[in-house]
Protein backbone atom coordinates (compact mmCIF):
# COMPACT_ATOMS: atom_id res chain seq x y z
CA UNK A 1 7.28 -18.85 21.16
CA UNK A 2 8.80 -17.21 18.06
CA UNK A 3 8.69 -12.98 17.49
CA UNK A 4 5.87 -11.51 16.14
CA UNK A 5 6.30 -11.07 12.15
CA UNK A 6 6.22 -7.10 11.06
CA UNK A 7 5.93 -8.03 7.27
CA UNK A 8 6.56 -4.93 4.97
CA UNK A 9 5.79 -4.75 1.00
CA UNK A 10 7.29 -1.45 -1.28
CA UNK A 11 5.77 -3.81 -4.44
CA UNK A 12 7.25 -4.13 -8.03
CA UNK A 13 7.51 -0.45 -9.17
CA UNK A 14 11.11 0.30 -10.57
CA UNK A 15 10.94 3.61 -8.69
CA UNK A 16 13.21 3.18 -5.52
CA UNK A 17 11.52 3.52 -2.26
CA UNK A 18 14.57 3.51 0.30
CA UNK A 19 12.81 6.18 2.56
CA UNK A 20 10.55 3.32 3.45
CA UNK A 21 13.25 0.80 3.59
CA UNK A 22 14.95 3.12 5.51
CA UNK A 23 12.52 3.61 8.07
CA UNK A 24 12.16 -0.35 8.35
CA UNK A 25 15.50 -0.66 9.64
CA UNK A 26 15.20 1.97 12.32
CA UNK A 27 12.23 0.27 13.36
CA UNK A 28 13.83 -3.30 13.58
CA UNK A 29 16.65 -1.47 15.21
CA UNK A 30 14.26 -0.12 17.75
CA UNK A 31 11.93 -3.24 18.26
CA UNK A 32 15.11 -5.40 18.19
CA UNK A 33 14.90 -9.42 18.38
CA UNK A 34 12.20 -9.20 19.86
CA UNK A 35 10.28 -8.50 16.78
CA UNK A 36 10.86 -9.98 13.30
CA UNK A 37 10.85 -7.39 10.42
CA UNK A 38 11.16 -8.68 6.94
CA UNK A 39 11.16 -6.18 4.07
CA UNK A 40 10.08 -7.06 0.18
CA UNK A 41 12.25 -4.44 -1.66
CA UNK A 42 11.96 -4.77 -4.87
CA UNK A 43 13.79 -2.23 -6.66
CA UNK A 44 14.99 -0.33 -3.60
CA UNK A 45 18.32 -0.52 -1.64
CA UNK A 46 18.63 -3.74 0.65
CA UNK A 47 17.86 -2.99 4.43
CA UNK A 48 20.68 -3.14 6.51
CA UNK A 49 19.44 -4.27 9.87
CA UNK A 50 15.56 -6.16 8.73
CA UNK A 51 15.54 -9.22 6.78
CA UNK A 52 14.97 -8.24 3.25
CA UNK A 53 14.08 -10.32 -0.22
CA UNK A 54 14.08 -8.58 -2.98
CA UNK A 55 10.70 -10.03 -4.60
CA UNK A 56 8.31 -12.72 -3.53
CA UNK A 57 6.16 -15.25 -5.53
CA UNK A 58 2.15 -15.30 -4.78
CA UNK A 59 2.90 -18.30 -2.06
CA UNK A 60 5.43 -16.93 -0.22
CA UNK A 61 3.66 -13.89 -0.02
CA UNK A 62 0.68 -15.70 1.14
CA UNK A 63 2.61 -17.65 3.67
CA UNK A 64 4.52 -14.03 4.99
CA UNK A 65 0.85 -12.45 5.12
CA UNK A 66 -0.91 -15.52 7.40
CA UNK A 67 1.80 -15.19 9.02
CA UNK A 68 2.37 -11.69 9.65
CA UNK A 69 1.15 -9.79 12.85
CA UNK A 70 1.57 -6.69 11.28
CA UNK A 71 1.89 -5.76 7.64
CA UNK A 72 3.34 -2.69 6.51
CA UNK A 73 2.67 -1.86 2.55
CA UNK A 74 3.18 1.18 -0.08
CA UNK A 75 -0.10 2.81 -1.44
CA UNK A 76 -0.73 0.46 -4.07
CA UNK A 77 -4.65 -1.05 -4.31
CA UNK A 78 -3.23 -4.15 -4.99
CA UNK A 79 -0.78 -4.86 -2.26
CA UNK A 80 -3.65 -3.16 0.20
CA UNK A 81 -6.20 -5.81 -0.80
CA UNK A 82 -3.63 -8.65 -0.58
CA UNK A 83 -2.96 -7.56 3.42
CA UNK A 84 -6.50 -7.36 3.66
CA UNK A 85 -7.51 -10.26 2.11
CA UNK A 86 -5.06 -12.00 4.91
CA UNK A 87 -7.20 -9.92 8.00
CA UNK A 88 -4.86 -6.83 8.24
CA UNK A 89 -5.42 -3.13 8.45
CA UNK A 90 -1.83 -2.61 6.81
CA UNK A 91 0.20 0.77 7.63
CA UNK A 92 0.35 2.65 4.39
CA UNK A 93 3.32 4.49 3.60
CA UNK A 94 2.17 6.03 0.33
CA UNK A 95 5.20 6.79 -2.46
CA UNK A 96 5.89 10.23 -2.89
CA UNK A 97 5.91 11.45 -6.57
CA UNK A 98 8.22 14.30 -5.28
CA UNK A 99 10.68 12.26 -3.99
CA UNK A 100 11.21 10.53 -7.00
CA UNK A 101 9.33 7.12 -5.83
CA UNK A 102 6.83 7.57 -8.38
CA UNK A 103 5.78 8.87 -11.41
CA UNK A 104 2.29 10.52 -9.83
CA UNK A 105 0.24 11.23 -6.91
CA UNK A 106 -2.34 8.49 -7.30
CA UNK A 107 -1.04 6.27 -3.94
CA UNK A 108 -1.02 9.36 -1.76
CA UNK A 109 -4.40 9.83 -3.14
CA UNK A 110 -5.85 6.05 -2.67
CA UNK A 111 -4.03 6.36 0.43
CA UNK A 112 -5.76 9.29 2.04
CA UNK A 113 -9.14 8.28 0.70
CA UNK A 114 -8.77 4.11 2.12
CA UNK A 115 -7.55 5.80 4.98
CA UNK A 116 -10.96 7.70 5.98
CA UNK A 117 -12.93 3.87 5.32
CA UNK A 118 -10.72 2.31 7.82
CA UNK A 119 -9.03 0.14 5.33
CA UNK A 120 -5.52 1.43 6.19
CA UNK A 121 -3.55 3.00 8.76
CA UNK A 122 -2.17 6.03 7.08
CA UNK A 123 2.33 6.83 7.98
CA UNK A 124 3.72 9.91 6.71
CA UNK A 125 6.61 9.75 8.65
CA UNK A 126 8.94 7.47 10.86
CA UNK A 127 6.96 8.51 13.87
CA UNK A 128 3.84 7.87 12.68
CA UNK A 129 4.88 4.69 11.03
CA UNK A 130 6.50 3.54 14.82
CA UNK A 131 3.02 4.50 16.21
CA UNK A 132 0.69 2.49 13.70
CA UNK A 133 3.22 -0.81 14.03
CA UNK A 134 3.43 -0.77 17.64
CA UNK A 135 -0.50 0.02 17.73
CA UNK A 136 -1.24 -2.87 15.24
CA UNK A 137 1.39 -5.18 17.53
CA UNK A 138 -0.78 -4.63 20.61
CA UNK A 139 -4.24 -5.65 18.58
CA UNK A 140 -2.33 -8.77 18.10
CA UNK A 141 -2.45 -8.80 14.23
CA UNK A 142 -5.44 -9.96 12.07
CA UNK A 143 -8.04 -7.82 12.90
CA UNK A 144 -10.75 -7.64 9.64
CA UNK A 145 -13.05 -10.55 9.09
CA UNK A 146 -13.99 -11.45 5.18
CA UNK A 147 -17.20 -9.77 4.75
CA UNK A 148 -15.88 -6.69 6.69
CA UNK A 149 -12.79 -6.45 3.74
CA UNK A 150 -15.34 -6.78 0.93
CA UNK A 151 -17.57 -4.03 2.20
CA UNK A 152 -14.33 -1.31 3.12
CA UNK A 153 -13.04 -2.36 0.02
CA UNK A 154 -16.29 -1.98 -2.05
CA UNK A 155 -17.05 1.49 -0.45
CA UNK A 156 -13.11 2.55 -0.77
CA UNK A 157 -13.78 1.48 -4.42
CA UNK A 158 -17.00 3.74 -4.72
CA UNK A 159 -15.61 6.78 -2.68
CA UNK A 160 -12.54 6.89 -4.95
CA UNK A 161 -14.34 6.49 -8.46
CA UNK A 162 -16.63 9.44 -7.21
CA UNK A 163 -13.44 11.64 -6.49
CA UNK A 164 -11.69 10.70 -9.65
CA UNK A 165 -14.65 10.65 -11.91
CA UNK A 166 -15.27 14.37 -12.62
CA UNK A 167 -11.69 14.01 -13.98
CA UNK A 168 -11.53 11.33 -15.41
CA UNK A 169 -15.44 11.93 -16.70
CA UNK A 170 -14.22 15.17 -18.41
CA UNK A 171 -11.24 13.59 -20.80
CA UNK A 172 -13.51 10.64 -21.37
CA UNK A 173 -16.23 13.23 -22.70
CA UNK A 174 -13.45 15.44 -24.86
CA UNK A 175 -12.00 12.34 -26.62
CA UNK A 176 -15.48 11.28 -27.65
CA UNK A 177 -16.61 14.85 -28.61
CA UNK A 178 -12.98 14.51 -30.80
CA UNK A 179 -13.59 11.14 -32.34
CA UNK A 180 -17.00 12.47 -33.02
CA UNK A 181 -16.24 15.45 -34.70
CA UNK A 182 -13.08 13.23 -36.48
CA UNK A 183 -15.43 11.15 -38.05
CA UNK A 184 -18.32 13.30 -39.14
CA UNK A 185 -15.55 15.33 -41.07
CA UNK A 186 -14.12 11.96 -42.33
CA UNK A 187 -17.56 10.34 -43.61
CA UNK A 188 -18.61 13.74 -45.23
């Protein structure tokens, strides 16, 4: 019988995230052979002690995720969907604007808000990142059917438009008001 997979994505963003990476490889020093980590990257420094790949194309990454008995992702929507779409509750390590692994908030954010619906397991830190893998290593993996994925992702989707919208609501509303008072002045 082979080692269960630990399967962790940082995504595409040019932004480093080697405090994630980082973490990884303490936690396949930890978990040893016993457990397989493999880390996607990307732009960030090459683990040391997990497997890494830099970047994956949409079949490999389908074949890691079936395979995968835990997945371990960065805050973005998309890379949450695609564990979920495979059965996962991923741990989310959100990048940290602060830290230089973005450009803004928004994962922390989606993060905390996806976090509340169930959708994700929410790491902050190494310990809590430890304590989510080792948790989603003794539910055996897979744990969300289809039609549960749709609906967490469907109310995530709903929650987080309602949070963002009185923001977003207000520009959308000020650039109108501008174009409209642009164009009276320019068809006078």
């Amino acid at each position: 019988m082979s080692a269960p997979l630990v399967v962790a994505m940082v995504g595409t963003d040019h932004h480093p995230f080697d405090r994630l990476v980082g973490w990884l490889d303490r936690l396949a020093a930890t978990l040893g052979p016993r457990v397989e980590v493999v880390v996607q990257h990307g732009h960030s420094a090459r683990p040391e002690v997990a497997r890494g790949v830099e970047f994956v194309g949409q079949a490999e990454l389908t074949d890691l995720l079936d395979r995968a008995a835990v997945v371990v992702c960065h805050g973005g929507p998309g890379t949450i969907m695609d564990a979920r779409r495979a059965g996962h509750v991923p741990v989310c390590v959100p990048r940290d604007p602060s830290r230089g692994e973005h450009v803004d908030g928004h994962q922390e954010r989606f993060a905390a808000v996806v976090e509340d619906a169930g959708v994700v397991r929410l790491a902050t830190d190494f310990s809590t990142l430890a304590d989510g893998v080792a948790a989603a290593l003794r539910d055996s993996g897979p744990q969300a059917d289809a039609v549960g994925i749709e609906r967490a992702a469907g109310e995530s989707a709903e929650r987080f438009a309602r949070q963002i919208d009185p923001v977003v609501g207000r520009r959308v509303r000020r650039v109108r008001s501008v174009r409209r008072t642009l164009l009276s002045r320019v068809t006078r």
